[in-house]
PDB file of N, CA and C in Angstrom:
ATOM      1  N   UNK A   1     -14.107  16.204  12.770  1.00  0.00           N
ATOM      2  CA  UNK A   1     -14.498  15.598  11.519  1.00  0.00           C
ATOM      3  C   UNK A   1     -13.444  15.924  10.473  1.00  0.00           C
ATOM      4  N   UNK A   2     -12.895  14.952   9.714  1.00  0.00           N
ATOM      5  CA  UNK A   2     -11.853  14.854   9.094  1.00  0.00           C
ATOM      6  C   UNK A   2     -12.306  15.254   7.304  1.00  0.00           C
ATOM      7  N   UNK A   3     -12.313  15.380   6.661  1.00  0.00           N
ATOM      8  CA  UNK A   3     -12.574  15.636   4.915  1.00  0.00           C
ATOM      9  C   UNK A   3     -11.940  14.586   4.121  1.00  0.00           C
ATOM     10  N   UNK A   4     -11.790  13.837   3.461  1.00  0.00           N
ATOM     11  CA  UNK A   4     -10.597  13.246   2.438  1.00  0.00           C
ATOM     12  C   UNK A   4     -10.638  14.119   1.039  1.00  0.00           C
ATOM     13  N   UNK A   5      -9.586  14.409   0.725  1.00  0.00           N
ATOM     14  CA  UNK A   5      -8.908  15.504  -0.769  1.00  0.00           C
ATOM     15  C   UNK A   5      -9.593  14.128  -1.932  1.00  0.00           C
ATOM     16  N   UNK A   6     -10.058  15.037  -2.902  1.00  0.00           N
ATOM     17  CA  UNK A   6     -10.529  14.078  -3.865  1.00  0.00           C
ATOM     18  C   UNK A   6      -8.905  14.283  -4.905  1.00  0.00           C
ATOM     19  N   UNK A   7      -8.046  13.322  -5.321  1.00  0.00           N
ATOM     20  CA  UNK A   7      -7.091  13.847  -5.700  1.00  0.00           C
ATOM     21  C   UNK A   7      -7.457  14.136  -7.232  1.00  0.00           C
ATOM     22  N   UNK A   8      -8.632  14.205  -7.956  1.00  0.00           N
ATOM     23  CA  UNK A   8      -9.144  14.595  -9.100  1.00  0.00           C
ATOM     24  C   UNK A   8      -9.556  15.947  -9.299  1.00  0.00           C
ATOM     25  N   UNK A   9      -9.546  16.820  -8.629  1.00  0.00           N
ATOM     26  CA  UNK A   9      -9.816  17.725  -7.846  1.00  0.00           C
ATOM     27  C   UNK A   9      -8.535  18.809  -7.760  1.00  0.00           C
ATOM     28  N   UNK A  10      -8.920  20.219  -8.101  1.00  0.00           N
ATOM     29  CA  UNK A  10      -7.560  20.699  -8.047  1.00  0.00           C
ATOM     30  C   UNK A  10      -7.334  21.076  -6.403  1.00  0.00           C
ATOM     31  N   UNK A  11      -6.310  21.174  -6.293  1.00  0.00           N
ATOM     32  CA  UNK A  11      -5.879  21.370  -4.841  1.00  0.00           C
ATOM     33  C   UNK A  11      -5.604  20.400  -3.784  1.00  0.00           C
ATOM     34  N   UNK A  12      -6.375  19.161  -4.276  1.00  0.00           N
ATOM     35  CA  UNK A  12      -6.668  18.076  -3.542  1.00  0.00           C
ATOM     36  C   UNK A  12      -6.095  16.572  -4.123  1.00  0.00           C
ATOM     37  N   UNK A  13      -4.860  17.080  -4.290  1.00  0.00           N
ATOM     38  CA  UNK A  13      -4.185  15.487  -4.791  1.00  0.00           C
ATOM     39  C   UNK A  13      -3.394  14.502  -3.641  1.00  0.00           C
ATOM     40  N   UNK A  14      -2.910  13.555  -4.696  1.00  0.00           N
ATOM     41  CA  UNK A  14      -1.866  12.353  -4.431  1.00  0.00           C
ATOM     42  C   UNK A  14      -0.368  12.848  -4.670  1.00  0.00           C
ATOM     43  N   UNK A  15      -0.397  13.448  -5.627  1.00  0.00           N
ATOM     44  CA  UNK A  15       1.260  13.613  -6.150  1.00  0.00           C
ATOM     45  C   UNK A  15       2.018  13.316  -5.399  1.00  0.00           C
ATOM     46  N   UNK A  16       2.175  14.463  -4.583  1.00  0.00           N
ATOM     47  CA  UNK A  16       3.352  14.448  -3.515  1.00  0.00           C
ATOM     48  C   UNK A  16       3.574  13.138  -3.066  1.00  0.00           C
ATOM     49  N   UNK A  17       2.677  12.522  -2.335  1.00  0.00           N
ATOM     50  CA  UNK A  17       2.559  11.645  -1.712  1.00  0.00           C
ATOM     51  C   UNK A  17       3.231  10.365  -2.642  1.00  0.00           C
ATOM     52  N   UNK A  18       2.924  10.102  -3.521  1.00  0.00           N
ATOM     53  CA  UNK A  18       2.686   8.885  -4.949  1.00  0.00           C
ATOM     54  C   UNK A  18       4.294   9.363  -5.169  1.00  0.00           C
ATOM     55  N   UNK A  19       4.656  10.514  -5.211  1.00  0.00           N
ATOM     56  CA  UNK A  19       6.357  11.014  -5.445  1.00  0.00           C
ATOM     57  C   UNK A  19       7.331  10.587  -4.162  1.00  0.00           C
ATOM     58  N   UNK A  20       6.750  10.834  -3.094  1.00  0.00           N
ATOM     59  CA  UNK A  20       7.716  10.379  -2.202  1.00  0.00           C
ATOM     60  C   UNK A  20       7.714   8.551  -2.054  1.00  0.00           C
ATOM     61  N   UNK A  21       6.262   8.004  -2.433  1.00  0.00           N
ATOM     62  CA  UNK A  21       6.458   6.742  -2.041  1.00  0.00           C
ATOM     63  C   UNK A  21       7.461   5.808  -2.629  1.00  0.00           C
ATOM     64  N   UNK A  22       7.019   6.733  -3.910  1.00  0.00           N
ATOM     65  CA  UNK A  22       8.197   6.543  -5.563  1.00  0.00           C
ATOM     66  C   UNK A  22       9.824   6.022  -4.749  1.00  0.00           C
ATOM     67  N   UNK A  23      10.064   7.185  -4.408  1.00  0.00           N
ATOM     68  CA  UNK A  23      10.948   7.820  -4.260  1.00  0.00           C
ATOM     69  C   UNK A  23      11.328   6.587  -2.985  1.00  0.00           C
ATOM     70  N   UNK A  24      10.789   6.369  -1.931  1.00  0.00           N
ATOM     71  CA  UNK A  24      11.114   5.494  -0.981  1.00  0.00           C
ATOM     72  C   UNK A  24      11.587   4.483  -1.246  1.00  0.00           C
ATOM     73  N   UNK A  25      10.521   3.914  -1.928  1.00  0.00           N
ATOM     74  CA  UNK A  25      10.450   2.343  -2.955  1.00  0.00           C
ATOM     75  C   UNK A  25      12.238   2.420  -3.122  1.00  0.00           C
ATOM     76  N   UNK A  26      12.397   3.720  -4.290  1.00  0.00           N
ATOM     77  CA  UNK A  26      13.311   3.363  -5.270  1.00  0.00           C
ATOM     78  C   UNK A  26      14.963   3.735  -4.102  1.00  0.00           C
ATOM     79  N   UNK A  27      14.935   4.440  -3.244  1.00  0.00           N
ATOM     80  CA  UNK A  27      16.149   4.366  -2.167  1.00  0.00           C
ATOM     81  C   UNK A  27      16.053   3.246  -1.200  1.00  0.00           C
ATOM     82  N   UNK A  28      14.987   2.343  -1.347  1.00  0.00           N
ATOM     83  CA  UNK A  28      15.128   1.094  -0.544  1.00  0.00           C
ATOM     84  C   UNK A  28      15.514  -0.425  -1.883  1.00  0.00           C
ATOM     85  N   UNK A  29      15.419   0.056  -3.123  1.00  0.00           N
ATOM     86  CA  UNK A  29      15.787  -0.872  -3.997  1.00  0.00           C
ATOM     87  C   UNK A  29      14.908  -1.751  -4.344  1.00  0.00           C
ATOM     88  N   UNK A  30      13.242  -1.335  -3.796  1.00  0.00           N
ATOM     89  CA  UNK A  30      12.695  -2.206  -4.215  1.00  0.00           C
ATOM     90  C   UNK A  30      12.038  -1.740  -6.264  1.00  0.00           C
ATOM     91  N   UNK A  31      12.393  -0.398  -6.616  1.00  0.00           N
ATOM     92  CA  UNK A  31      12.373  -0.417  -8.022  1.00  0.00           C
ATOM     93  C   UNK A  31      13.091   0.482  -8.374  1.00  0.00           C
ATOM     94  N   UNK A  32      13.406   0.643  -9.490  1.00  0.00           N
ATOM     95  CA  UNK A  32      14.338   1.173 -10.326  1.00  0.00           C
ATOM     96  C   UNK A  32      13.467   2.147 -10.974  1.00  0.00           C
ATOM     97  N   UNK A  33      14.274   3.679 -11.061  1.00  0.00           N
ATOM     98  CA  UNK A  33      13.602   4.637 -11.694  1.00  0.00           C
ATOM     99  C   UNK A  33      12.913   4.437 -12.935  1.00  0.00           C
ATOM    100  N   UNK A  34      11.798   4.302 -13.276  1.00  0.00           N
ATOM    101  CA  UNK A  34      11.262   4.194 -14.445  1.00  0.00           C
ATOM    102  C   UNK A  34      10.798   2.577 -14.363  1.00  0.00           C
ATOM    103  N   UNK A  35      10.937   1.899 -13.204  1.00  0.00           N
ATOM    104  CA  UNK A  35      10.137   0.403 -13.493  1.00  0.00           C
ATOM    105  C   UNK A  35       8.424   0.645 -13.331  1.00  0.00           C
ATOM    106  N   UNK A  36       8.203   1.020 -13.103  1.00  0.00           N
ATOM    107  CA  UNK A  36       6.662   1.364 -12.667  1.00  0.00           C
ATOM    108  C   UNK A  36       5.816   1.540 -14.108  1.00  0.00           C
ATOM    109  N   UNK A  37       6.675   1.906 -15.227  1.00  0.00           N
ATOM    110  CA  UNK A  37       5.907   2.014 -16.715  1.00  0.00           C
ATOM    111  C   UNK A  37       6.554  -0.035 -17.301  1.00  0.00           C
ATOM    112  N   UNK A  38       7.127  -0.421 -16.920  1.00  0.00           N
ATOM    113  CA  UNK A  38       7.516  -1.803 -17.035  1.00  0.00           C
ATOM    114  C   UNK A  38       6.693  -2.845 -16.497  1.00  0.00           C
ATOM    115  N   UNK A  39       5.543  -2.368 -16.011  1.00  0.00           N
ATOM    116  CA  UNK A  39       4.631  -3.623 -15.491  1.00  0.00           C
ATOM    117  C   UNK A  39       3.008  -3.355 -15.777  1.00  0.00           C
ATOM    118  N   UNK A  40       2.107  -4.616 -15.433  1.00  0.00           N
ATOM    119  CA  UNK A  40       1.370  -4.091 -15.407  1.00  0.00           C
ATOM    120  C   UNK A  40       0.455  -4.042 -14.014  1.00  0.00           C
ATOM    121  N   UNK A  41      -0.371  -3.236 -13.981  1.00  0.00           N
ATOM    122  CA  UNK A  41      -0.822  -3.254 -12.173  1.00  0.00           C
ATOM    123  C   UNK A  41      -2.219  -3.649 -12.346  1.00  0.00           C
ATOM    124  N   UNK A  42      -2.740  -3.636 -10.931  1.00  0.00           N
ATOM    125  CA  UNK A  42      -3.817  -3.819 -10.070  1.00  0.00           C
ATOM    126  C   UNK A  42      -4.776  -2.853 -10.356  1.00  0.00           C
ATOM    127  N   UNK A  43      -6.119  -2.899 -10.847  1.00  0.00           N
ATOM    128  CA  UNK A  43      -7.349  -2.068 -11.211  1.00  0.00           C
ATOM    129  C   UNK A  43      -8.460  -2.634 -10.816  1.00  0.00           C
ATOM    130  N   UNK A  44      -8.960  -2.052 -10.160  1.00  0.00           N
ATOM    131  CA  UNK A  44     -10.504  -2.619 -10.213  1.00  0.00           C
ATOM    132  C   UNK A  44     -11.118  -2.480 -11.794  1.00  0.00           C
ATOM    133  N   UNK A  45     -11.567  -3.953 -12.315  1.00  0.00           N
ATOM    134  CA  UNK A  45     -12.157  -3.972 -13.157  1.00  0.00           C
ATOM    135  C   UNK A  45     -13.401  -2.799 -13.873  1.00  0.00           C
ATOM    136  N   UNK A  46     -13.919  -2.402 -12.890  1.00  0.00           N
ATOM    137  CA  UNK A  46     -14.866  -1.379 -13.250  1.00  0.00           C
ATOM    138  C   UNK A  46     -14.001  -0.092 -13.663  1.00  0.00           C
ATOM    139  N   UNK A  47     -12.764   0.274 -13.006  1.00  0.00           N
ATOM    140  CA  UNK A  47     -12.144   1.378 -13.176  1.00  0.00           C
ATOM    141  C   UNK A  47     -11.617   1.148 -14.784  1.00  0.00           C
ATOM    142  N   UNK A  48     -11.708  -0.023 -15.358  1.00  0.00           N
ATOM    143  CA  UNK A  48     -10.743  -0.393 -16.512  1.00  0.00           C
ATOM    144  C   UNK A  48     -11.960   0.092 -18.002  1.00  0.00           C
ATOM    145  N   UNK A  49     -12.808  -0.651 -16.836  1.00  0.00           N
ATOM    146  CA  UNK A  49     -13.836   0.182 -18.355  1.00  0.00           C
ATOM    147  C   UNK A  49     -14.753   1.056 -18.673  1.00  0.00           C
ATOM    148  N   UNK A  50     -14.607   2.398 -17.188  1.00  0.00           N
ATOM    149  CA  UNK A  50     -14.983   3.448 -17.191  1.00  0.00           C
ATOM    150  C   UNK A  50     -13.984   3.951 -17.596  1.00  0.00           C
ATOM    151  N   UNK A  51     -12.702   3.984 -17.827  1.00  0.00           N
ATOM    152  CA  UNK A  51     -11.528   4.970 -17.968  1.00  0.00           C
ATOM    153  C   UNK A  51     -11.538   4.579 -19.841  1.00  0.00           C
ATOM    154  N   UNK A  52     -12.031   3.085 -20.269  1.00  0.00           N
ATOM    155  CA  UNK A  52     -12.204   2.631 -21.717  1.00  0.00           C
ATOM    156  C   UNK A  52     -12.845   3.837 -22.495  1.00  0.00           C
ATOM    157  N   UNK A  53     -14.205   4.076 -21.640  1.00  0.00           N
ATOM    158  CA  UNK A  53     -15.647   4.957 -22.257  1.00  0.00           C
ATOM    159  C   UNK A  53     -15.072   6.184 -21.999  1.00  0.00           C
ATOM    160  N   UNK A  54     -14.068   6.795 -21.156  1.00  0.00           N
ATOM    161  CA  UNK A  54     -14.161   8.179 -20.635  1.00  0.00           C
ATOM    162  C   UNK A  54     -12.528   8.639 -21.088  1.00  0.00           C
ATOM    163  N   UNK A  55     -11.743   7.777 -20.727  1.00  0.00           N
ATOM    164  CA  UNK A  55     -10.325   8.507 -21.378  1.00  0.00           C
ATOM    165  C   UNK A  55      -9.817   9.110 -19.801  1.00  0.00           C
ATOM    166  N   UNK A  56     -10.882   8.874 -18.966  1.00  0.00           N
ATOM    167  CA  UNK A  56     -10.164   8.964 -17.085  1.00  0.00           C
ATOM    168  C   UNK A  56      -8.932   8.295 -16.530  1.00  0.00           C
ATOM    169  N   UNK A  57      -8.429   8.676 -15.894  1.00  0.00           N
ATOM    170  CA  UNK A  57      -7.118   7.845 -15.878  1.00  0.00           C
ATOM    171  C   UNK A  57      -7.722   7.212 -14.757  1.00  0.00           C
ATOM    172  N   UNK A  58      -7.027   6.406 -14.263  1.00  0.00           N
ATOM    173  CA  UNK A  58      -7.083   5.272 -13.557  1.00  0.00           C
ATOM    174  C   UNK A  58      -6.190   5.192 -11.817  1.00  0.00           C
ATOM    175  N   UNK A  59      -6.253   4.358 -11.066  1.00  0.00           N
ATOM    176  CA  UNK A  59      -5.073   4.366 -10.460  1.00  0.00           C
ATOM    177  C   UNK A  59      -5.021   2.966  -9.163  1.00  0.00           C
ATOM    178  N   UNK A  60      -3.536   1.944  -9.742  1.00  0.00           N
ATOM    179  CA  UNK A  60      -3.838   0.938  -9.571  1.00  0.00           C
ATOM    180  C   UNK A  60      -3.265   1.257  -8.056  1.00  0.00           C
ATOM    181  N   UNK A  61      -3.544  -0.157  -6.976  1.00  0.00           N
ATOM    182  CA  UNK A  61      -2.806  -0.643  -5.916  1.00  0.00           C
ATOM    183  C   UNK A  61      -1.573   0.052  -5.152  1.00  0.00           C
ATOM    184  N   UNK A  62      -0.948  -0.405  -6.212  1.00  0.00           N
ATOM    185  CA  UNK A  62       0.640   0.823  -5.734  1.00  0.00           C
ATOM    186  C   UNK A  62       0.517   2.469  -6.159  1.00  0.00           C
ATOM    187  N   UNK A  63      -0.653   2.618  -5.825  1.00  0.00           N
ATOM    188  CA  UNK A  63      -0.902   4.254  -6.441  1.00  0.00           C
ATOM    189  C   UNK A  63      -0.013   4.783  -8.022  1.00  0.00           C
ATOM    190  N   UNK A  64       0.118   3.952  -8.949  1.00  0.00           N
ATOM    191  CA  UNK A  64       0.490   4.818 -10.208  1.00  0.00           C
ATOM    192  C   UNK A  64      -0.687   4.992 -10.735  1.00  0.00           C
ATOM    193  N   UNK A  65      -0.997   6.227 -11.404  1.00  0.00           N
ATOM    194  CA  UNK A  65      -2.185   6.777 -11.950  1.00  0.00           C
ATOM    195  C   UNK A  65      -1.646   6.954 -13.591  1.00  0.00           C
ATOM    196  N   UNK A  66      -2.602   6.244 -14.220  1.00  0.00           N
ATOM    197  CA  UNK A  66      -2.615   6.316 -15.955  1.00  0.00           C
ATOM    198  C   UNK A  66      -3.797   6.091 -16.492  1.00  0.00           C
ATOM    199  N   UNK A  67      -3.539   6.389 -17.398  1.00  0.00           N
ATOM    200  CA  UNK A  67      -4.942   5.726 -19.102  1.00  0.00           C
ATOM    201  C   UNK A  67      -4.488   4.619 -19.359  1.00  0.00           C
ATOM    202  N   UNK A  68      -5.123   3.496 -19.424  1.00  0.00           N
ATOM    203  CA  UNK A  68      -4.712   2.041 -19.893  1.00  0.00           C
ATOM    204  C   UNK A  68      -4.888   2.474 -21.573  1.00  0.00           C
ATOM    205  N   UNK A  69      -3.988   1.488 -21.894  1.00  0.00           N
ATOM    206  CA  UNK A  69      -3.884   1.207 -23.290  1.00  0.00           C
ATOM    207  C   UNK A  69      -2.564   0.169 -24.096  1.00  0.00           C
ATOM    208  N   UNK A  70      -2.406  -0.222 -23.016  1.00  0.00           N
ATOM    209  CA  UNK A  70      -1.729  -0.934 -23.443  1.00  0.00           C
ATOM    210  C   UNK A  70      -1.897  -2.565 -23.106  1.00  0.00           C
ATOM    211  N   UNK A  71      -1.323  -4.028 -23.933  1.00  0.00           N
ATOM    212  CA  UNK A  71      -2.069  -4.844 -23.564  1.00  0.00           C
ATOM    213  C   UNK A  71      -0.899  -5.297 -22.161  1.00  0.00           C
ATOM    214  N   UNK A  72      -1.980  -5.542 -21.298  1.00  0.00           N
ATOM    215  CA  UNK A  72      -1.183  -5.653 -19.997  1.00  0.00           C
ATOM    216  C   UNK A  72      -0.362  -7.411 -19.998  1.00  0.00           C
ATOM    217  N   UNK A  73      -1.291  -8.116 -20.743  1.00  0.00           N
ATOM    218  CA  UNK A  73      -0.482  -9.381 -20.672  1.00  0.00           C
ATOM    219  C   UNK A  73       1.100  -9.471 -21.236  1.00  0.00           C
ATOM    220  N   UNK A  74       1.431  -8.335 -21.464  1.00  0.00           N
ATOM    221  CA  UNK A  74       2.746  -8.277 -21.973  1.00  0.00           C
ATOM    222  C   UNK A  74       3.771  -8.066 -21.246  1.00  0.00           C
ATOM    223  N   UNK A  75       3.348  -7.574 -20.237  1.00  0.00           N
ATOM    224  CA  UNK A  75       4.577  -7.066 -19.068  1.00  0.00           C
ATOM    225  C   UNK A  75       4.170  -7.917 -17.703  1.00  0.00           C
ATOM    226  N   UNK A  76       5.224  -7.795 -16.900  1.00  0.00           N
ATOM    227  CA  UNK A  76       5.151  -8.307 -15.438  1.00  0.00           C
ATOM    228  C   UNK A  76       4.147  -7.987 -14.942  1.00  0.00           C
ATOM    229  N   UNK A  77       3.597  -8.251 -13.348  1.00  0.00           N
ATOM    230  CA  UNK A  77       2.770  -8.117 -12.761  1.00  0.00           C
ATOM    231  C   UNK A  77       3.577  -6.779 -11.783  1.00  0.00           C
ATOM    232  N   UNK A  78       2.846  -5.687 -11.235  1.00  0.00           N
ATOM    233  CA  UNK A  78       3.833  -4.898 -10.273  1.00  0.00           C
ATOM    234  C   UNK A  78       3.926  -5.308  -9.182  1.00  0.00           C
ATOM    235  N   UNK A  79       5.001  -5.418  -9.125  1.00  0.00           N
ATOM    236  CA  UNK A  79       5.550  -6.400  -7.548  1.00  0.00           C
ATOM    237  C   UNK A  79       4.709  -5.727  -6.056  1.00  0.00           C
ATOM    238  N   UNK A  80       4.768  -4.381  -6.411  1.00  0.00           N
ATOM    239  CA  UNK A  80       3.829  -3.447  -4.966  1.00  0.00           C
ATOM    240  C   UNK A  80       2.551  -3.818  -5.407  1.00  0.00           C
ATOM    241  N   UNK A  81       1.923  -3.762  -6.527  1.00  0.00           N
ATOM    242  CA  UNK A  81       0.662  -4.192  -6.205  1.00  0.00           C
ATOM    243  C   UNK A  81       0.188  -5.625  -6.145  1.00  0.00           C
ATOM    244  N   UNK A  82       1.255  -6.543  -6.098  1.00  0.00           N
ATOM    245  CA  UNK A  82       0.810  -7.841  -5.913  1.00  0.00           C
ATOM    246  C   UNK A  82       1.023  -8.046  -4.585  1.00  0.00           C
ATOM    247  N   UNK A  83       2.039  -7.497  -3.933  1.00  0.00           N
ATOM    248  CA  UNK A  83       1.832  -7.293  -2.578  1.00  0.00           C
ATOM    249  C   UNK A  83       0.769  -7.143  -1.970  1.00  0.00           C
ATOM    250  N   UNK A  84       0.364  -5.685  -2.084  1.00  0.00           N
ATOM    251  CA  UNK A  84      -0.941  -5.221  -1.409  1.00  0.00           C
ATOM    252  C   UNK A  84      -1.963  -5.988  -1.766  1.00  0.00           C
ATOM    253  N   UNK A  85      -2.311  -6.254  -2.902  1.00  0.00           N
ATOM    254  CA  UNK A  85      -3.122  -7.749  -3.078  1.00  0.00           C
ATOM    255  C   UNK A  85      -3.387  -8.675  -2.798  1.00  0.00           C
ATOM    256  N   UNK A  86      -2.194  -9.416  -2.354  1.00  0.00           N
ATOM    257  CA  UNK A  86      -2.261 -10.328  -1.261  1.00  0.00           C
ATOM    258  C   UNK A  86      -2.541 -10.290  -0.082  1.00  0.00           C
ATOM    259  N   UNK A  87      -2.020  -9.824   0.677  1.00  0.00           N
ATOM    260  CA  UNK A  87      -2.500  -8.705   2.258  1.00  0.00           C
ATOM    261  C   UNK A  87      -4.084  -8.291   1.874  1.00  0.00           C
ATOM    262  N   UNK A  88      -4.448  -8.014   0.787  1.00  0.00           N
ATOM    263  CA  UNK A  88      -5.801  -7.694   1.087  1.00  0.00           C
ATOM    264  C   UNK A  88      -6.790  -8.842   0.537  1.00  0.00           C
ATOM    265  N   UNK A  89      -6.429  -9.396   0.214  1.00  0.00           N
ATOM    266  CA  UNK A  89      -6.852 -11.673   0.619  1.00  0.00           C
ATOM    267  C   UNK A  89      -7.185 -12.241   1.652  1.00  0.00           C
ATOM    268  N   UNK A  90      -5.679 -11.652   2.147  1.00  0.00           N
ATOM    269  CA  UNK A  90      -5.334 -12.483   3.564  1.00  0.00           C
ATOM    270  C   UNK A  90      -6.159 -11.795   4.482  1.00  0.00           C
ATOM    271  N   UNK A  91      -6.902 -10.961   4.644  1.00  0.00           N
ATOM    272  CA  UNK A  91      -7.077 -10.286   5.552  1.00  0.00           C
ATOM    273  C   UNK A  91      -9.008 -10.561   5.678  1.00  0.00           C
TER     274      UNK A  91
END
Protein backbone atom coordinates (compact mmCIF):
# COMPACT_ATOMS: atom_id res chain seq x y z
CA UNK A 1 0.00 0.00 0.00
CA UNK A 2 1.41 3.10 -1.35
CA UNK A 3 0.60 6.82 0.69
CA UNK A 4 0.56 10.01 -1.68
CA UNK A 5 2.69 13.23 0.14
CA UNK A 6 0.11 15.95 0.53
CA UNK A 7 2.54 18.63 -0.93
CA UNK A 8 0.73 21.26 1.55
CA UNK A 9 2.06 19.49 4.18
CA UNK A 10 5.51 19.89 5.57
CA UNK A 11 7.75 17.17 4.50
CA UNK A 12 5.51 16.14 1.84
CA UNK A 13 5.97 18.31 -1.25
CA UNK A 14 6.24 18.96 -5.10
CA UNK A 15 9.24 21.26 -5.19
CA UNK A 16 11.83 19.18 -6.19
CA UNK A 17 9.93 17.60 -8.56
CA UNK A 18 8.04 21.08 -10.13
CA UNK A 19 12.15 22.24 -10.07
CA UNK A 20 13.42 19.57 -12.07
CA UNK A 21 10.44 19.55 -14.51
CA UNK A 22 11.23 23.40 -14.68
CA UNK A 23 14.39 22.71 -15.31
CA UNK A 24 13.77 19.90 -18.13
CA UNK A 25 11.21 22.02 -19.93
CA UNK A 26 13.77 24.85 -19.95
CA UNK A 27 17.13 22.49 -21.29
CA UNK A 28 14.76 21.08 -23.90
CA UNK A 29 13.71 24.81 -25.01
CA UNK A 30 10.40 24.38 -24.52
CA UNK A 31 10.53 27.72 -21.94
CA UNK A 32 12.66 30.23 -21.04
CA UNK A 33 13.72 30.91 -17.46
CA UNK A 34 11.13 32.99 -15.98
CA UNK A 35 8.29 32.27 -18.80
CA UNK A 36 6.06 30.45 -16.47
CA UNK A 37 5.18 34.05 -14.55
CA UNK A 38 4.38 35.26 -18.45
CA UNK A 39 1.25 33.26 -18.90
CA UNK A 40 -1.68 32.39 -17.68
CA UNK A 41 -2.55 28.62 -16.68
CA UNK A 42 -5.01 25.90 -16.17
CA UNK A 43 -7.15 25.85 -12.67
CA UNK A 44 -9.90 24.15 -11.79
CA UNK A 45 -12.45 26.71 -11.37
CA UNK A 46 -13.30 25.76 -7.84
CA UNK A 47 -9.54 26.05 -6.92
CA UNK A 48 -9.85 29.83 -8.28
CA UNK A 49 -12.38 30.72 -5.80
CA UNK A 50 -11.38 28.89 -2.80
CA UNK A 51 -7.82 30.34 -3.07
CA UNK A 52 -10.21 34.05 -3.76
CA UNK A 53 -11.88 33.38 0.03
CA UNK A 54 -8.66 31.81 1.56
CA UNK A 55 -5.42 33.47 0.10
CA UNK A 56 -4.39 29.35 -0.66
CA UNK A 57 -2.29 29.13 -3.40
CA UNK A 58 -3.31 27.24 -6.13
CA UNK A 59 -1.66 24.91 -8.65
CA UNK A 60 -2.37 24.81 -12.33
CA UNK A 61 -1.81 21.78 -15.06
CA UNK A 62 1.86 22.32 -15.61
CA UNK A 63 2.33 22.16 -11.81
CA UNK A 64 3.22 26.06 -11.11
CA UNK A 65 1.80 26.78 -7.72
CA UNK A 66 0.59 30.56 -6.91
CA UNK A 67 -2.14 33.05 -5.46
CA UNK A 68 -4.07 34.33 -8.44
CA UNK A 69 -4.36 37.90 -8.72
CA UNK A 70 -3.76 38.88 -11.53
CA UNK A 71 -6.18 39.40 -14.58
CA UNK A 72 -5.34 36.32 -16.57
CA UNK A 73 -6.89 37.62 -19.85
CA UNK A 74 -3.82 39.56 -20.23
CA UNK A 75 -1.21 37.11 -20.85
CA UNK A 76 -0.85 33.94 -23.06
CA UNK A 77 -2.31 30.73 -22.37
CA UNK A 78 0.70 28.22 -20.84
CA UNK A 79 1.72 26.25 -23.61
CA UNK A 80 2.29 22.95 -20.94
CA UNK A 81 -0.92 23.41 -19.67
CA UNK A 82 -2.73 23.63 -22.84
CA UNK A 83 -1.08 20.64 -23.72
CA UNK A 84 -2.07 18.53 -20.90
CA UNK A 85 -5.50 19.88 -21.50
CA UNK A 86 -5.91 18.69 -24.51
CA UNK A 87 -4.69 15.06 -23.91
CA UNK A 88 -7.04 15.19 -21.13
CA UNK A 89 -10.14 15.87 -23.80
CA UNK A 90 -8.88 13.55 -25.95
CA UNK A 91 -8.82 10.91 -23.74
Amino acid sequence: MSSIADPDQPGGGTSVLDRELEKLLEDEGVIEPGDHERFSHYVKKEQILESAMTGKPVKALCGKKWTPGRDPDKFPVCPTCKEIYERMKSA
